[in-house]
Protein backbone atom coordinates (compact mmCIF):
# COMPACT_ATOMS: atom_id res chain seq x y z
CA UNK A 1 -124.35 60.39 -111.01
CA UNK A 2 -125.60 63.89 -111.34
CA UNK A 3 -127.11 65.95 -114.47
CA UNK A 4 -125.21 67.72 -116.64
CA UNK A 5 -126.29 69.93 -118.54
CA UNK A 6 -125.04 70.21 -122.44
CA UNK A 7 -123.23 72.74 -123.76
CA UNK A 8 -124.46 76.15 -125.22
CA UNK A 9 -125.54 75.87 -128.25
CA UNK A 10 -126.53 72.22 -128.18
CA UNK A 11 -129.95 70.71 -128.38
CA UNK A 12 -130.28 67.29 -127.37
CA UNK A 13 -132.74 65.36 -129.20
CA UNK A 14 -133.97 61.74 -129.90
CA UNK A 15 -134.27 62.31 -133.64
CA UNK A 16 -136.16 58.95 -134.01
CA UNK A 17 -138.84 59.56 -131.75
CA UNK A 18 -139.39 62.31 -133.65
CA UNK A 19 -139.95 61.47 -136.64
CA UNK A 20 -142.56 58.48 -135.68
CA UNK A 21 -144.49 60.67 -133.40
CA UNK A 22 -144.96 63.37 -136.70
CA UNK A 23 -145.34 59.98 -138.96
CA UNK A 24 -148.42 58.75 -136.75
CA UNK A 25 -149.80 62.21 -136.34
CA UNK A 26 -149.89 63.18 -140.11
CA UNK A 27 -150.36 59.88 -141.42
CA UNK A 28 -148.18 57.08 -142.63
CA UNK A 29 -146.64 57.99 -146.16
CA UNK A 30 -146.84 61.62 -145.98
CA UNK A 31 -143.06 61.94 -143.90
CA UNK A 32 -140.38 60.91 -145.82
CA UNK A 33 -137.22 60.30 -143.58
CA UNK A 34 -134.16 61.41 -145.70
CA UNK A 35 -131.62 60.92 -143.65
CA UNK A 36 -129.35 63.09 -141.38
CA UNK A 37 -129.35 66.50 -141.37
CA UNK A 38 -126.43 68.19 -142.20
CA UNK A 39 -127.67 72.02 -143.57
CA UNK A 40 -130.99 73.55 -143.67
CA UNK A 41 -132.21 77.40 -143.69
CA UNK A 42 -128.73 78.64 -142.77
CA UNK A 43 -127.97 76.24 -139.85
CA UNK A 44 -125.76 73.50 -140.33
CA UNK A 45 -126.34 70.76 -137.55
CA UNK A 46 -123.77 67.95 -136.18
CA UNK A 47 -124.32 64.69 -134.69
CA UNK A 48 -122.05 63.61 -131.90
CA UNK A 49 -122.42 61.65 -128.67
CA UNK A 50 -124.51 63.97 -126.85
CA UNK A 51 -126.86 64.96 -129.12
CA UNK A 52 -127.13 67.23 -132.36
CA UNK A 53 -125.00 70.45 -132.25
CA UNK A 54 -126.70 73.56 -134.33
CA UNK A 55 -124.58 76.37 -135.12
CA UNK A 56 -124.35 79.06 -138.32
CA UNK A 57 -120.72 79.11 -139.02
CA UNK A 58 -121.43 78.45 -142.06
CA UNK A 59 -123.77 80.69 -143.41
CA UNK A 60 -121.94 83.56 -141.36
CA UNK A 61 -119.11 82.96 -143.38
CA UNK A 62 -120.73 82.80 -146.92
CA UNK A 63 -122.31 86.07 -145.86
CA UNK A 64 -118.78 87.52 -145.02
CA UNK A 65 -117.95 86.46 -148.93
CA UNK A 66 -120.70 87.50 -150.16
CA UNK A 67 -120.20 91.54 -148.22
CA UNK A 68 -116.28 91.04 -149.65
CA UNK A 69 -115.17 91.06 -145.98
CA UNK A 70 -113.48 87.70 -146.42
CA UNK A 71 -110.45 88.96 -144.82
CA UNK A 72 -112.37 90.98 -142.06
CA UNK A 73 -111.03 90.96 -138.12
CA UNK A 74 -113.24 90.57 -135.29
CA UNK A 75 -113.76 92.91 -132.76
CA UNK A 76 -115.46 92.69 -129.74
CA UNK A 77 -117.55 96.19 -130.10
CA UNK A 78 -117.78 96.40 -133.95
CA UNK A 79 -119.74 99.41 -133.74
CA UNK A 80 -119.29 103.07 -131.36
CA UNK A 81 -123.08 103.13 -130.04
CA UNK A 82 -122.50 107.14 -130.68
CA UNK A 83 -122.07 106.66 -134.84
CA UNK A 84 -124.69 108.38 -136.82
CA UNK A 85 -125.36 106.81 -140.28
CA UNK A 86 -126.68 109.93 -142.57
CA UNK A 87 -127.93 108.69 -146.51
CA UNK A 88 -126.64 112.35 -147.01
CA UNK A 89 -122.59 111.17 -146.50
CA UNK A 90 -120.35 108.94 -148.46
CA UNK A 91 -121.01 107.82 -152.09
CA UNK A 92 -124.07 105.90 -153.91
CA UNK A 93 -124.00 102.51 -153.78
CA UNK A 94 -123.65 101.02 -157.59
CA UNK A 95 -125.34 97.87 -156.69
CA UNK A 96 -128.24 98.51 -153.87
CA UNK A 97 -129.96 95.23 -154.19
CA UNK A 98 -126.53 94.32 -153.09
CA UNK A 99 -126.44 96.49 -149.60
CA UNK A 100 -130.25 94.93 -149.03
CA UNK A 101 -129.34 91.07 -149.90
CA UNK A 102 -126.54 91.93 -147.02
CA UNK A 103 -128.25 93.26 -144.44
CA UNK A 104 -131.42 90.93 -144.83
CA UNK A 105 -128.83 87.81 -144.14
CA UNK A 106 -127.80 90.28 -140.92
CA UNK A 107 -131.40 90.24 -140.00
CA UNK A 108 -131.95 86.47 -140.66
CA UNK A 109 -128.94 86.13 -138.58
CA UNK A 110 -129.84 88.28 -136.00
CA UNK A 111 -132.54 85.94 -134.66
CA UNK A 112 -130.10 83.42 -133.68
CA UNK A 113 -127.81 85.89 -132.54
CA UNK A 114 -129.02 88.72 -130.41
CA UNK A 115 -125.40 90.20 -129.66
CA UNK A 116 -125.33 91.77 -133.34
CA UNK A 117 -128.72 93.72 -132.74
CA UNK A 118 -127.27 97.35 -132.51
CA UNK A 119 -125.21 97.04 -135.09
CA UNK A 120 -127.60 95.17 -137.69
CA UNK A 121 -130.48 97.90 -136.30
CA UNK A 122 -127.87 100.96 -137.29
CA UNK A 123 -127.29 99.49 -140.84
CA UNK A 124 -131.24 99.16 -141.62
């Protein structure tokens, strides 16, 4: 039977073998195993048969409530690469701790996914 490999986005791992190997390494009593992981710093993570499945669904969508874009279509360019942002046009934001909160989730998410770089870059 032949390899194959899993699918994007998944990361096989043996979840017990990790946990003794940090246990011996850092002494006994110091790791506490708490059981699955289900959420953690944005990334929500899913046990199946082949392994753990990571993904940010999630924390995309919270972000997406949190901008008020709830109802928001995707598009497959969301951005014309010749748009110039100017402080100088449109009106003040009333809440700008607001704008920042957004676009430092856009940056957090933007390490996970590169494809969103432009557009993330633009709004900083």
């Amino acid at each position: 039977m032949s390899w194959i490999p899993p699918p994007v986005g998944c990361i096989k791992v043996n979840v017990d073998v990790v946990v003794s190997d940090l246990a011996s390494g850092i002494g006994i009593g110091v790791l506490k195993d708490i059981g699955d992981l289900h959420y953690f710093l944005g990334i929500e993570a899913h046990r199946n048969h082949i392994g753990l499945y990571l993904c940010q669904r999630r924390y995309i969508v919270d972000l997406l409530h949190h901008a008020g874009l709830d109802g928001a279509k995707p598009l497959s360019t969301p951005m014309a690469a010749s748009t110039k942002l100017s402080r100088l046009h449109g009106s003040p934001l009333f809440h700008p701790s607001q704008y920042r909160s957004i676009v430092g989730g856009l940056q957090y998410l933007n390490l996970t996914h590169p494809d969103i770089s432009f557009v993330v870059n633009k709004a900083c």
